[in-house]
N, C-alpha and C. Protein backbone atom coordinates (compact mmCIF):
# COMPACT_ATOMS: atom_id res chain seq x y z
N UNK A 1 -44.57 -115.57 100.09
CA UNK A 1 -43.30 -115.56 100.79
C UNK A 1 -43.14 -116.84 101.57
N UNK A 2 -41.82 -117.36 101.67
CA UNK A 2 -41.53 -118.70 102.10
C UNK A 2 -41.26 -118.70 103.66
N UNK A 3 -40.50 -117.35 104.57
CA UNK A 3 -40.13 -117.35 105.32
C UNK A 3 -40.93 -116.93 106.25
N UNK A 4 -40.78 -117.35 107.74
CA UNK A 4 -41.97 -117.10 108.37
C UNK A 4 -40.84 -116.04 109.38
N UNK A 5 -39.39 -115.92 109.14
CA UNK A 5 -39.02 -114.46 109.54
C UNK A 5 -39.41 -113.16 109.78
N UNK A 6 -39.71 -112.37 110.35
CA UNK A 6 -40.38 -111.29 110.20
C UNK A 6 -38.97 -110.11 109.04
N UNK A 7 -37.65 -110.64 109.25
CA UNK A 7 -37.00 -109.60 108.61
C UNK A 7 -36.59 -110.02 107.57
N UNK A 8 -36.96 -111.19 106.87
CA UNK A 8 -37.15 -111.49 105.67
C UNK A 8 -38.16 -111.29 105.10
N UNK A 9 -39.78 -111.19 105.84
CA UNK A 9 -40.67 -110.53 104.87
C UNK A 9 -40.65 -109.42 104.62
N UNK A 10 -39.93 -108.00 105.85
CA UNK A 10 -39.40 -106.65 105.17
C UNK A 10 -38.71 -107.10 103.74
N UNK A 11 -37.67 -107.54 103.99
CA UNK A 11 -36.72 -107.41 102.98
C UNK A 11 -37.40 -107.77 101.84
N UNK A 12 -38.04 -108.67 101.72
CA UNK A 12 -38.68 -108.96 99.93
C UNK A 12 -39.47 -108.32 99.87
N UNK A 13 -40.34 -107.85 100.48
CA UNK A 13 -41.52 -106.74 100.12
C UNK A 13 -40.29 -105.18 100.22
N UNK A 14 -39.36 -105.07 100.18
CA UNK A 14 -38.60 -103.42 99.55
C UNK A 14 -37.85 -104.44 98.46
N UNK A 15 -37.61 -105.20 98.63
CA UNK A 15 -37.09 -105.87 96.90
C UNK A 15 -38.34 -106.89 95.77
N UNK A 16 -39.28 -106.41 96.19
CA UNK A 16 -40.57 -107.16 95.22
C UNK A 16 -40.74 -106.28 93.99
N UNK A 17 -41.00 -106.22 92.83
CA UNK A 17 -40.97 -105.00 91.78
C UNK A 17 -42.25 -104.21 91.62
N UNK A 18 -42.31 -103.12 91.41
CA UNK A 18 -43.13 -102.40 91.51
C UNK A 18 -44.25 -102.17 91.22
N UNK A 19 -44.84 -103.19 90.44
CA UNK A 19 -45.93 -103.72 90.31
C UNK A 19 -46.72 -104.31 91.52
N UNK A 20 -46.30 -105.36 91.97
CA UNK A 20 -46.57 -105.57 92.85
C UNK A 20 -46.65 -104.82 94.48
N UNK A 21 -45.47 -103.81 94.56
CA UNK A 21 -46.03 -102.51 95.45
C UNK A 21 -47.02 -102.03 95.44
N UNK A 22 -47.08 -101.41 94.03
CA UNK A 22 -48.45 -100.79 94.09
C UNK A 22 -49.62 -100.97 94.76
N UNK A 23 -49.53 -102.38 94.23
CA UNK A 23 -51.10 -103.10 94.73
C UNK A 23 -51.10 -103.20 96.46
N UNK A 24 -49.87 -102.81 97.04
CA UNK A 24 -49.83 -102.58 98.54
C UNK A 24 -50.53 -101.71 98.98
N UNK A 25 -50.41 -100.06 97.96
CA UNK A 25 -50.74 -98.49 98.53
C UNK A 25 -52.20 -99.16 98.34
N UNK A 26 -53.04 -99.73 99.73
CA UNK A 26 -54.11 -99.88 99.57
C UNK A 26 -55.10 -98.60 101.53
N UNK A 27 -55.97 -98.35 100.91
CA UNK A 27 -56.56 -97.05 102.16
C UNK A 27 -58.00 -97.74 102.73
N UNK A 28 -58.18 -97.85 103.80
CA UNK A 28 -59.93 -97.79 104.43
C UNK A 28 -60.60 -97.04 103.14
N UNK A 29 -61.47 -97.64 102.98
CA UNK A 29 -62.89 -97.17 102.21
C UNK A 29 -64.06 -96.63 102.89
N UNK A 30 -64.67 -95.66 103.15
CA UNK A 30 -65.40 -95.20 103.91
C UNK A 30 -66.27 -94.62 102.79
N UNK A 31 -68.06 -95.37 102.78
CA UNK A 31 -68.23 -94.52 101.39
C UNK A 31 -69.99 -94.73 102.13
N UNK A 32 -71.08 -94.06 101.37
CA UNK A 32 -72.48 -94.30 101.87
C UNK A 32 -72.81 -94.33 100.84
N UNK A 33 -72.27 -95.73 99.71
CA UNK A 33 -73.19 -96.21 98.64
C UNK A 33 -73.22 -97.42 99.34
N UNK A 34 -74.57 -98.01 99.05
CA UNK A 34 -75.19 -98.73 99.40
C UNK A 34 -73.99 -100.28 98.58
N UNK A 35 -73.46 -99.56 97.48
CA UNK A 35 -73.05 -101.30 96.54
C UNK A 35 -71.98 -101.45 97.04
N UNK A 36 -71.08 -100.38 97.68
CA UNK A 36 -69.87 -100.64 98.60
C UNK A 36 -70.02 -101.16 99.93
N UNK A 37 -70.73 -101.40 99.88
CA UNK A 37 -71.12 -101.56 101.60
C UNK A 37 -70.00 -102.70 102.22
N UNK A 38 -69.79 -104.07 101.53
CA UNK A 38 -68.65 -104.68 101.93
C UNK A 38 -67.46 -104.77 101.55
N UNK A 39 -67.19 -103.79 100.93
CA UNK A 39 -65.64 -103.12 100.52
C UNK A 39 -65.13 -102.71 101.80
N UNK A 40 -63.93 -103.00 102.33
CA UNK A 40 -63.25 -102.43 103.65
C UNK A 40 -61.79 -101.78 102.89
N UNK A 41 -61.39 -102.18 102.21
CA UNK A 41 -60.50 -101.57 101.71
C UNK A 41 -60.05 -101.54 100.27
N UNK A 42 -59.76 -100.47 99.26
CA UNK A 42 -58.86 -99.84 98.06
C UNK A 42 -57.93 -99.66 97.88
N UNK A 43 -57.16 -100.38 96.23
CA UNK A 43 -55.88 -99.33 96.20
C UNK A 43 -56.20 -98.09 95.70
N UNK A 44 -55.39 -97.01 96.39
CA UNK A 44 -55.65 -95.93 96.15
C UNK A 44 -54.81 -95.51 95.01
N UNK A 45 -55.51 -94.72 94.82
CA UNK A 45 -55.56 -93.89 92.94
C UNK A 45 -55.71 -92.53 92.84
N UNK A 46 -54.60 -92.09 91.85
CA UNK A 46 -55.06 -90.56 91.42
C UNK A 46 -55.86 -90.22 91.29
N UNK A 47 -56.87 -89.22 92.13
CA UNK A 47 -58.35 -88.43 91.59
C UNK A 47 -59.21 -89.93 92.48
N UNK A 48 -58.41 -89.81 93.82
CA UNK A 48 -59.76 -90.71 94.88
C UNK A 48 -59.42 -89.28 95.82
N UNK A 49 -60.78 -89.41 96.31
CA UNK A 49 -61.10 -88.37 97.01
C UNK A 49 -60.29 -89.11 98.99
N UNK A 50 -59.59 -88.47 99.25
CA UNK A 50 -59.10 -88.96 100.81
C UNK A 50 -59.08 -88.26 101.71
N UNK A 51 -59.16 -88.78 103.19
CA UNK A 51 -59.42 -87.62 104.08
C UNK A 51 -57.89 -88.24 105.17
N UNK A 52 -57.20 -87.29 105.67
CA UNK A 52 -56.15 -87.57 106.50
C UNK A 52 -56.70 -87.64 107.58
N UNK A 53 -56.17 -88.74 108.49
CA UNK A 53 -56.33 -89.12 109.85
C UNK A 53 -55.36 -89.01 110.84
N UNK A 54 -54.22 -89.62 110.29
CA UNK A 54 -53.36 -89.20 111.33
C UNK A 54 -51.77 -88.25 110.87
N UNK A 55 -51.50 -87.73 111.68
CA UNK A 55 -50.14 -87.27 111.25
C UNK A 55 -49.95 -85.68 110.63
N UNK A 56 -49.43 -84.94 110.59
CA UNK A 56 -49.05 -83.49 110.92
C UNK A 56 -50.29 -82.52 110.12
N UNK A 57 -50.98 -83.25 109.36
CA UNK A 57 -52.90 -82.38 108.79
C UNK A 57 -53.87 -82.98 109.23
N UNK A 58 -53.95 -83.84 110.03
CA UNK A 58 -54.84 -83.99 110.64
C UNK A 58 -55.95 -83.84 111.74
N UNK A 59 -55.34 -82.99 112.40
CA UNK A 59 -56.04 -82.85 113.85
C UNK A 59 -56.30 -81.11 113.80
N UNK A 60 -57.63 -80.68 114.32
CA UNK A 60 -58.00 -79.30 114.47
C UNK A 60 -57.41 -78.45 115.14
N UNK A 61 -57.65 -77.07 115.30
CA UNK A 61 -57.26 -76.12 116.43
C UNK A 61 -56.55 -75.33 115.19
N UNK A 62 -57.07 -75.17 114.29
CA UNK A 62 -55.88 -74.64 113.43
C UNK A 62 -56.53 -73.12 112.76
N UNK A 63 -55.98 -71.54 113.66
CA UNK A 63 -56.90 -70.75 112.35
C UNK A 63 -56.27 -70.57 111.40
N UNK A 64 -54.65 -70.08 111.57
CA UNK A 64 -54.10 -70.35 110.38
C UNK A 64 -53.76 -71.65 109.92
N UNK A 65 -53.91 -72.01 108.59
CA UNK A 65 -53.44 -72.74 108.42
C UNK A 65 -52.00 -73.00 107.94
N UNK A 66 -51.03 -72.11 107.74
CA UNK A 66 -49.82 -72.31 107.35
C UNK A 66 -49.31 -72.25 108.61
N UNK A 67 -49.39 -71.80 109.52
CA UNK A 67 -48.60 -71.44 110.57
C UNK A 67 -48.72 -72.21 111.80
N UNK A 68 -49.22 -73.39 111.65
CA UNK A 68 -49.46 -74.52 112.54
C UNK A 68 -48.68 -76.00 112.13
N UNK A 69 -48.56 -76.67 113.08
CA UNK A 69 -48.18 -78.20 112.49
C UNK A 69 -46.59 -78.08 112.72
N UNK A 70 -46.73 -79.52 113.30
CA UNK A 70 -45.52 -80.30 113.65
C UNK A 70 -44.10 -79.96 113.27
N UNK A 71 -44.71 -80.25 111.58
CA UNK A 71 -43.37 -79.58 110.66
C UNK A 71 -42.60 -78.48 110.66
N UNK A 72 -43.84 -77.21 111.21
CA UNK A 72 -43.46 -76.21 111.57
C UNK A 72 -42.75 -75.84 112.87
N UNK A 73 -42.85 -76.59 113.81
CA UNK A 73 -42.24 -76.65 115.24
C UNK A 73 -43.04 -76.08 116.67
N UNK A 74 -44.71 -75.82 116.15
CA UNK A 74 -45.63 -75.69 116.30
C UNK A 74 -46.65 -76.99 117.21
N UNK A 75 -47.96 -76.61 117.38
CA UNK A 75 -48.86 -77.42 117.69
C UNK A 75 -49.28 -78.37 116.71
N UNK A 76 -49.73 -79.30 116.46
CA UNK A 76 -50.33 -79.55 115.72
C UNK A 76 -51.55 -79.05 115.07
N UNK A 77 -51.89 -79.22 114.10
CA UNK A 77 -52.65 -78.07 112.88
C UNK A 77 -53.70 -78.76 111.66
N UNK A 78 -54.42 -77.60 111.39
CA UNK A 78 -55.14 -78.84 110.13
C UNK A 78 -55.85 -79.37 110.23
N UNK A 79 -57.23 -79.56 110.73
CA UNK A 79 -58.67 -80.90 110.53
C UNK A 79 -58.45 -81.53 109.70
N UNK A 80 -58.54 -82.88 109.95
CA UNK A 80 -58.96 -83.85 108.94
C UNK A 80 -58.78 -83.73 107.57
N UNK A 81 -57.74 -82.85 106.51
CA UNK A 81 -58.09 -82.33 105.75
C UNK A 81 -59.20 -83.62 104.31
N UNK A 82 -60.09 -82.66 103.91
CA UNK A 82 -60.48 -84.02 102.54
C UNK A 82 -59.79 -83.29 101.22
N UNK A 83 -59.10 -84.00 100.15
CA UNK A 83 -58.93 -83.34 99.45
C UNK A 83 -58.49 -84.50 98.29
N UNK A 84 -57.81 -84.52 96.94
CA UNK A 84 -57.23 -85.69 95.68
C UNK A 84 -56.10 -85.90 95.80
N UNK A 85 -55.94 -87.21 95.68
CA UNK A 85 -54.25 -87.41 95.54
C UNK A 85 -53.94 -87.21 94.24
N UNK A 86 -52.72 -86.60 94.31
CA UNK A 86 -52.40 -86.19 93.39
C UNK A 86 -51.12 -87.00 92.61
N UNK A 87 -50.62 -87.76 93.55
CA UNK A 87 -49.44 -88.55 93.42
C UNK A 87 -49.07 -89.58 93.83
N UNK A 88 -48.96 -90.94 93.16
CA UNK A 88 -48.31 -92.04 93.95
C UNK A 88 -46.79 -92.80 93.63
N UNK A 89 -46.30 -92.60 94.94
CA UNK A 89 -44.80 -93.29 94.84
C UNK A 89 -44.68 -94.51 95.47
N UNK A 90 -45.04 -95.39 94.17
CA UNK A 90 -45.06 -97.13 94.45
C UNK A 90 -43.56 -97.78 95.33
N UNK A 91 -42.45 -96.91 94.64
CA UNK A 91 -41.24 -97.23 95.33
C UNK A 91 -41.48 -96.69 96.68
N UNK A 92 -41.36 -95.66 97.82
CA UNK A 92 -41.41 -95.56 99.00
C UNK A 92 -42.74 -95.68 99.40
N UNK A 93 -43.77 -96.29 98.26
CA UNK A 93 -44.66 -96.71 99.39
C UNK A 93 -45.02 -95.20 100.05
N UNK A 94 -45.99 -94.18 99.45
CA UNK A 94 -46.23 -92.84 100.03
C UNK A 94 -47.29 -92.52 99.25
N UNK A 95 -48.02 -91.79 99.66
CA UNK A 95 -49.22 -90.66 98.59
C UNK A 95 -49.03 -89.53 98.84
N UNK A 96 -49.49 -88.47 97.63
CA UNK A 96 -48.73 -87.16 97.85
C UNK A 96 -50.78 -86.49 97.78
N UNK A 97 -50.98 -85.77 98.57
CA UNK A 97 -52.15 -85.60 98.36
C UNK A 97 -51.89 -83.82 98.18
N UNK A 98 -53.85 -83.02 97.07
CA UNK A 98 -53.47 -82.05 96.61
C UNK A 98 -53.51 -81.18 97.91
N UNK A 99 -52.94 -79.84 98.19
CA UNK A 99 -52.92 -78.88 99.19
C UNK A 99 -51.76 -79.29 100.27
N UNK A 100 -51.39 -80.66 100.79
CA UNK A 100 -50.05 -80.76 101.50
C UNK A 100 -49.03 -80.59 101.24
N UNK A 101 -48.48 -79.46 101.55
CA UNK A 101 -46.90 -78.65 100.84
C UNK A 101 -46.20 -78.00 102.14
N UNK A 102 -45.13 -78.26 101.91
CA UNK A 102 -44.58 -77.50 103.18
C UNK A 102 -43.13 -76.86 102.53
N UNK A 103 -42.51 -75.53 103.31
CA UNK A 103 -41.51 -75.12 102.57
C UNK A 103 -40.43 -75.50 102.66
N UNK A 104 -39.54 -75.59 101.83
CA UNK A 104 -37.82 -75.96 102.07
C UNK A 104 -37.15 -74.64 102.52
N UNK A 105 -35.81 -75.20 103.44
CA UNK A 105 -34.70 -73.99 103.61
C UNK A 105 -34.96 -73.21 102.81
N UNK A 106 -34.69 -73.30 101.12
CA UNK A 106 -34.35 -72.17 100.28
C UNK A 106 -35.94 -72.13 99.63
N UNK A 107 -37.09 -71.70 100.60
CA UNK A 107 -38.29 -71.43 100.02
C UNK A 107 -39.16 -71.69 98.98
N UNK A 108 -38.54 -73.10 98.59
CA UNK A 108 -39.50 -73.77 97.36
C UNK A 108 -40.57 -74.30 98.15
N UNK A 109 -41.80 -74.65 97.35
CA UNK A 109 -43.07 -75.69 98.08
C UNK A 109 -42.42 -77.11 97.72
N UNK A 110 -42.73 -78.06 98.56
CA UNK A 110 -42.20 -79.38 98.11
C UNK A 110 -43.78 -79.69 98.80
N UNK A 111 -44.08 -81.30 98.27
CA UNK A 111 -45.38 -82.12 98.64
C UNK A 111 -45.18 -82.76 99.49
N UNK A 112 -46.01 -82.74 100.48
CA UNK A 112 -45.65 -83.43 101.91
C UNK A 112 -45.82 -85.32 101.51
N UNK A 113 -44.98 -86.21 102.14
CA UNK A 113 -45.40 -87.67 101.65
C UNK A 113 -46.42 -88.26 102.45
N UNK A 114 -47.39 -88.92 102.55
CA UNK A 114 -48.25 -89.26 103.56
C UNK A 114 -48.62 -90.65 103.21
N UNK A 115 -48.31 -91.62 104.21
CA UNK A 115 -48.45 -93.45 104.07
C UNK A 115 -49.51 -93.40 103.48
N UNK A 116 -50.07 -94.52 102.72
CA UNK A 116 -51.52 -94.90 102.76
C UNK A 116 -52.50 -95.15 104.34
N UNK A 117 -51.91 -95.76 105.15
CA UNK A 117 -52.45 -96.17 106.32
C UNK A 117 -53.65 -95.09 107.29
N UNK A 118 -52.69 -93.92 106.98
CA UNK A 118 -53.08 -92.61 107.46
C UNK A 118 -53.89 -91.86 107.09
N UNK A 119 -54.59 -92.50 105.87
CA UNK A 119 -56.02 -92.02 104.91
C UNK A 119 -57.05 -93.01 105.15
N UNK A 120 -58.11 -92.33 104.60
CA UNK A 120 -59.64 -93.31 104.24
C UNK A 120 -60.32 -92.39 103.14
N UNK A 121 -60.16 -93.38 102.31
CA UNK A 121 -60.46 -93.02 100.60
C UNK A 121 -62.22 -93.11 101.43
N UNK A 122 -62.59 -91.21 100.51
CA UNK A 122 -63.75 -91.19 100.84
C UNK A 122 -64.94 -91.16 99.52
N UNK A 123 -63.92 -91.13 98.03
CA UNK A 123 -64.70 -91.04 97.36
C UNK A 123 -63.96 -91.63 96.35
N UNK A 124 -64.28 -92.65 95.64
CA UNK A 124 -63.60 -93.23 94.22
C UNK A 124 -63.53 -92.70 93.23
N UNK A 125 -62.26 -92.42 92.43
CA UNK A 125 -62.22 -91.51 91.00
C UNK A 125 -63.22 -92.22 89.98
N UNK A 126 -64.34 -91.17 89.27
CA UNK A 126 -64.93 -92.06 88.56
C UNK A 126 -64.81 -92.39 87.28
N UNK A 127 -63.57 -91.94 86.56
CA UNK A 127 -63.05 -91.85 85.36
C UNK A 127 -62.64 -93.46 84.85
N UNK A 128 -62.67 -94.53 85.87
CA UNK A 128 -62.45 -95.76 85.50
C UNK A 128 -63.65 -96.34 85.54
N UNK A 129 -64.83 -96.61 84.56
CA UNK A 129 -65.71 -97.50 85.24
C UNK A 129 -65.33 -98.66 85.16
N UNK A 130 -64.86 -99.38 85.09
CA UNK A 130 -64.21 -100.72 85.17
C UNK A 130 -63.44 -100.83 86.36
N UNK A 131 -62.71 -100.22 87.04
CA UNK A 131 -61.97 -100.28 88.53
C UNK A 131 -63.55 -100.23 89.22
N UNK A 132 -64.81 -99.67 88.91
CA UNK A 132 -65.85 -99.25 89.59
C UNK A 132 -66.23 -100.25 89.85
N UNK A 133 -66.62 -100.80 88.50
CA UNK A 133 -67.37 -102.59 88.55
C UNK A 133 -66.86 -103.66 89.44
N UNK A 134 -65.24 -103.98 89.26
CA UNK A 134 -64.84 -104.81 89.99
C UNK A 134 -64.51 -104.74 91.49
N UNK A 135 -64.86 -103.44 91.95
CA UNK A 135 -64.71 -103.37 93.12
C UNK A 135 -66.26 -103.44 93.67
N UNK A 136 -67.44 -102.97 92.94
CA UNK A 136 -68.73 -103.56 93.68
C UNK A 136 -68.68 -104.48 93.11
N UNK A 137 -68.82 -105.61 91.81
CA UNK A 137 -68.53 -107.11 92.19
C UNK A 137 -67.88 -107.79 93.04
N UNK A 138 -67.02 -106.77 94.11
CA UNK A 138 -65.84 -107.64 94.89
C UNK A 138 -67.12 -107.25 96.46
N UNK A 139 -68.01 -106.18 96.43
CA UNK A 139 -68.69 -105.71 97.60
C UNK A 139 -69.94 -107.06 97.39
N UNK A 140 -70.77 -107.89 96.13
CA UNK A 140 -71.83 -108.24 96.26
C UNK A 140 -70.94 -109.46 96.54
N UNK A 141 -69.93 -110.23 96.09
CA UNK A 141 -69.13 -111.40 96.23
C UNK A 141 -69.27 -111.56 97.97
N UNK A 142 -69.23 -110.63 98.54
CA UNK A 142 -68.89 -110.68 100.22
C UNK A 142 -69.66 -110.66 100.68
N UNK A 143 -70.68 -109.77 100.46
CA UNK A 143 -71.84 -109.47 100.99
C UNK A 143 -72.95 -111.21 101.31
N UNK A 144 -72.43 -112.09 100.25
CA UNK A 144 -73.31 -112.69 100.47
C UNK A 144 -73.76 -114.03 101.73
């Protein structure tokens, strides 16, 4: 980007194409393999294991769990939940992770949207070994 504007770098990053979004939805890496060790951060991916930190599933005190949380008009609700994303929307920039659902007026489940920022990918999907490789080649590259 050319401009050292701050509301010109919004504006081209919501008009950059979606390719290049993607590679934005990136999460903290929090992992106890030894080959990640200087990985600080991932783009996150369908079938990475993530844990919520901040924002309406995150924080304890919760026995029920439907009947707590923000959304609900409630306390806040929910530990930390860990669980898979199940969904990514490169256009708003959101992850839809599995178990966050909340109901509509007319009683459908809809998927709650949750930033990347607000996660820490705790476990990498391992169905790519090649996303595997280049991300510990990117941990020994640093490390050194």
């Amino acid at each position: 980007m050319a401009s050292k504007k701050a509301g010109k770098q919004r504006q081209e990053q919501l008009k950059s194409p979606l390719h290049t979004k993607r590679k934005r939805i990136r999460a903290r890496l929090v992992s106890e393999d030894p080959e990640l060790l200087y990985v600080r951060t991932v783009t996150v991916r369908v079938g990475d294991e993530v844990e919520i930190l901040r924002g309406d599933f995150s924080h304890p005190n919760s026995i029920k769990s439907e009947s707590r949380g923000k959304r609900l008009g409630q306390a806040r609700g929910r530990a930390g939940i860990k669980s898979k994303v199940v969904e990514i929307d490169a256009k708003n920039d959101r992850v839809y992770v599995e178990g966050m659902t909340q109901n509509t007026a007319d009683g459908k489940e809809e998927a709650v949207p949750i930033r990347p920022s607000n996660l820490i990918v705790t476990k990498l999907y391992e169905g790519d070994p090649l996303r595997i490789k280049r991300i510990t080649e990117r941990s020994l590259t640093e490390g050194e």
